[in-house]
Protein backbone atom coordinates (compact mmCIF):
# COMPACT_ATOMS: atom_id res chain seq x y z
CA UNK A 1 73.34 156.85 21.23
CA UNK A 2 69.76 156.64 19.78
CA UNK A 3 67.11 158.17 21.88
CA UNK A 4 64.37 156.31 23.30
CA UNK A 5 61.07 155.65 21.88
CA UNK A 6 57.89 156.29 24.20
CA UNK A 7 57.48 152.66 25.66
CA UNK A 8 61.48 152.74 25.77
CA UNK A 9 61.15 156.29 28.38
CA UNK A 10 58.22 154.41 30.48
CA UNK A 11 60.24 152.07 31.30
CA UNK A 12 63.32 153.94 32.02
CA UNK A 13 61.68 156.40 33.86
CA UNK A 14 59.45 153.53 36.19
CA UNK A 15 63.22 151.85 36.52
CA UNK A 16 64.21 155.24 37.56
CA UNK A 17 61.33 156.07 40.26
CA UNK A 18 61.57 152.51 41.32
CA UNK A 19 65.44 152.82 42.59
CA UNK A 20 65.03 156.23 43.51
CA UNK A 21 61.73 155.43 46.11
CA UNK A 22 63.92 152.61 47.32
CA UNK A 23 66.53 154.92 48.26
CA UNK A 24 64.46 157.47 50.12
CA UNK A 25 62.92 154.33 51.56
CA UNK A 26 65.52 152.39 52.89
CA UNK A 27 67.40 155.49 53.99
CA UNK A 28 64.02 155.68 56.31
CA UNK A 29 63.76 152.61 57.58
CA UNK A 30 67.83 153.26 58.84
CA UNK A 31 67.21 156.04 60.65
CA UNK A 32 63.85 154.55 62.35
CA UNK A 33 66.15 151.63 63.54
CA UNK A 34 68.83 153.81 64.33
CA UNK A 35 66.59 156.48 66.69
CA UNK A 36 64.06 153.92 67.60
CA UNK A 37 65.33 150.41 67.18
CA UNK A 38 68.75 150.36 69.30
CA UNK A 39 69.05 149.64 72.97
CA UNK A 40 68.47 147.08 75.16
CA UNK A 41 68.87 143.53 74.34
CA UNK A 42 67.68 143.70 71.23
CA UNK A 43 70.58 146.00 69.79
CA UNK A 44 72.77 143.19 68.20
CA UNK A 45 70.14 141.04 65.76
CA UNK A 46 68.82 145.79 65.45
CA UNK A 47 72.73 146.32 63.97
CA UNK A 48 72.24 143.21 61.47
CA UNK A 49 68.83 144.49 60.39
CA UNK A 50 70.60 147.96 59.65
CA UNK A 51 73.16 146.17 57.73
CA UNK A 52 70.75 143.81 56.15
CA UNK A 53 68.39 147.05 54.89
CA UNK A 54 72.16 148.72 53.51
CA UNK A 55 73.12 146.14 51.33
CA UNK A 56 70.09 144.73 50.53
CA UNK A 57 67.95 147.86 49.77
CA UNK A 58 70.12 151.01 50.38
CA UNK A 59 73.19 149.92 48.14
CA UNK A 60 71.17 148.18 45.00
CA UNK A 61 69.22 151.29 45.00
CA UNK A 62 71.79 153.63 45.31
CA UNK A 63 73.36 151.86 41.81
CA UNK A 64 70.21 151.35 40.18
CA UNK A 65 69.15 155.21 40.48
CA UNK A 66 73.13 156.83 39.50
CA UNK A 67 72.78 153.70 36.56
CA UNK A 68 69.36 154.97 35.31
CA UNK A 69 69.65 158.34 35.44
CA UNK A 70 72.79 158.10 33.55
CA UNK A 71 70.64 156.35 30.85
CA UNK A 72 68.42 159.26 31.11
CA UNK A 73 71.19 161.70 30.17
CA UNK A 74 72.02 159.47 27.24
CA UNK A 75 69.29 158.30 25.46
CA UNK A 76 67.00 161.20 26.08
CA UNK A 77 66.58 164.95 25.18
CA UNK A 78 68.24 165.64 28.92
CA UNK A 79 71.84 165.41 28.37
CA UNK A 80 74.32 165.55 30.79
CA UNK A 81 75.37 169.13 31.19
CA UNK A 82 72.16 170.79 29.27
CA UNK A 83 70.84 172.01 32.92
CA UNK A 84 72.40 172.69 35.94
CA UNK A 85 69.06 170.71 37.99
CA UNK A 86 70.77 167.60 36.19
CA UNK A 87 74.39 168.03 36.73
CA UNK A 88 73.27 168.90 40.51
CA UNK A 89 71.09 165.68 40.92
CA UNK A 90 74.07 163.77 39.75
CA UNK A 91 76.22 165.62 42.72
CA UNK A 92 73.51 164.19 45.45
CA UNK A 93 73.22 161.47 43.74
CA UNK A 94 77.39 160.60 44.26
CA UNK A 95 77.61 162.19 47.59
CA UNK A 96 75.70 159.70 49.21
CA UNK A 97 76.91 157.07 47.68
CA UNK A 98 80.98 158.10 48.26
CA UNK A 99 80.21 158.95 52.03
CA UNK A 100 78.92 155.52 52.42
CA UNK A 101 80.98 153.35 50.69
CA UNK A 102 84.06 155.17 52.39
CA UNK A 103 82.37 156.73 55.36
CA UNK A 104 79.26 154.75 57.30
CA UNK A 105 80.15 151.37 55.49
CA UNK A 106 83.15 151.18 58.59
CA UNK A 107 80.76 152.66 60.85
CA UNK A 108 78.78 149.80 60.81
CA UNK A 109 81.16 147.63 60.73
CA UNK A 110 82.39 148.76 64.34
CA UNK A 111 78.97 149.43 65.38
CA UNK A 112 78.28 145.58 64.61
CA UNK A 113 81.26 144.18 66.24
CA UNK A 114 80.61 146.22 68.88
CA UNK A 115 77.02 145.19 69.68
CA UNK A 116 77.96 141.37 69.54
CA UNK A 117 81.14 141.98 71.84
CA UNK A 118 78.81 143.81 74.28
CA UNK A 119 75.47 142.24 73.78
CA UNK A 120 74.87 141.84 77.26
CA UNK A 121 72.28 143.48 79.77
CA UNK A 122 75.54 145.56 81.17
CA UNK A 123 75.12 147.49 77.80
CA UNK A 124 77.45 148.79 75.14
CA UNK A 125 80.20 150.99 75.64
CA UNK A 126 80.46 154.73 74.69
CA UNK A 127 81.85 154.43 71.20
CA UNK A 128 78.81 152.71 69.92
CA UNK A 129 77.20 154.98 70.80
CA UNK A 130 79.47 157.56 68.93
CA UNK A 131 79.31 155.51 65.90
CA UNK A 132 75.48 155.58 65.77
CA UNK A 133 75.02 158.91 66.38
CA UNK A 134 77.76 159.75 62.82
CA UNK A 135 75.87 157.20 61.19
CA UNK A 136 72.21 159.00 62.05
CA UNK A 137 73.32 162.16 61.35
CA UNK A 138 75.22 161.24 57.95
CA UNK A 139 71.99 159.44 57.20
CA UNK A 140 69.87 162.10 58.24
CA UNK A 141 71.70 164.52 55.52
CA UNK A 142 71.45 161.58 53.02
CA UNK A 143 68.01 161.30 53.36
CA UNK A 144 67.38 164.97 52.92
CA UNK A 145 69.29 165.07 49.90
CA UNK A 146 67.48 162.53 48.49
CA UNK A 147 64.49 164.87 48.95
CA UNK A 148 66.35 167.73 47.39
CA UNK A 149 66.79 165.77 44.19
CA UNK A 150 63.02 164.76 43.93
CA UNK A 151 62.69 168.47 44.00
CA UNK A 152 64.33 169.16 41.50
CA UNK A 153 63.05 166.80 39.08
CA UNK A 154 59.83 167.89 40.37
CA UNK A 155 60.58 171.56 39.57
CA UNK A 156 63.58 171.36 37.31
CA UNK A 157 64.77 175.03 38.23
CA UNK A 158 66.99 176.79 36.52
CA UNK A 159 70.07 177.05 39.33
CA UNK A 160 70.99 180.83 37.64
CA UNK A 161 71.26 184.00 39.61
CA UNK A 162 68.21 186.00 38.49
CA UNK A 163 69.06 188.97 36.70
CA UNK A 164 68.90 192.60 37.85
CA UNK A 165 66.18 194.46 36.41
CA UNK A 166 66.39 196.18 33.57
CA UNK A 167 67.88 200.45 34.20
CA UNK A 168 65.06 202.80 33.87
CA UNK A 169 66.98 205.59 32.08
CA UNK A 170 65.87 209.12 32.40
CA UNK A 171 63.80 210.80 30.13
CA UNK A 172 65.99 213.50 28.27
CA UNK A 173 65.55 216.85 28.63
């Protein structure tokens, strides 16, 4: 494939930081609705938001950044398998995105039915509240490997065991 051209790498790379802040973003806003948002009356139309923010923001962005930065490995110097920073952003990048299409996407789908079985001032029964507290915690690690990865684009290390330092041999005699 023919590598980009300057204009060509803005772009891709703006495409790229555009999904990616999503991401990190939405991520946020799920577990500030999830810690702060849930209880009361207000916990059924606080379980659509959470959905709402998912598909709408969370999902889309989720695509958009494995998408782009798979047209980063192929139209630019980066490769695929040139640096271990790379291969490991593409690991967070999938683990996230596995554990909740497989994972939290049922998880919310009990959590919403539910809050609209129980939306009543007696309050919800124990398992919602087991479902939210997998779904903050699974979102919790999400969100902090989302940080991970801007790290290492930020600082692109090398991922290799340093080596030992070099034997001082002993003068002969």
């Amino acid at each position: 494939m023919p590598k980009l051209k300057r204009i060509g790498y803005a772009i891709l790379k703006l495409a790229h930081l555009l999904f990616t802040s999503l991401w990190i973003g939405g991520a946020f806003c799920l577990i500030l609705l999830l810690t702060l948002g849930l209880g009361g009356d207000a916990t059924h139309p606080v379980v659509v938001a959470i959905q709402i923010v998912d598909l709408a923001v969370v999902v889309p962005a989720a695509a958009g950044s494995l998408l782009t930065g798979i047209l980063f490995s192929s139209v630019t110097h980066w490769g695929y398998f040139k640096h271990r920073w790379i291969m490991a952003k593409y690991l967070i990048n999938l683990i996230p995105i596995l554990l909740g299409a497989f994972i939290q996407a049922p998880w919310l789908e009990h959590m919403l039915a539910l809050a609209r079985a129980y939306n009543l001032p007696g309050g919800l029964p124990a398992e919602f509240f087991h479902y939210r507290d997998w779904f903050l915690a699974f979102t919790v690690g999400q969100w902090a490997l989302l940080l991970v990865a801007v790290y290492l684009s930020i600082f692109k290390p090398t991922l290799r065991a340093r080596s030992a330092p070099p034997v001082r041999q002993a003068p002969a005699v």
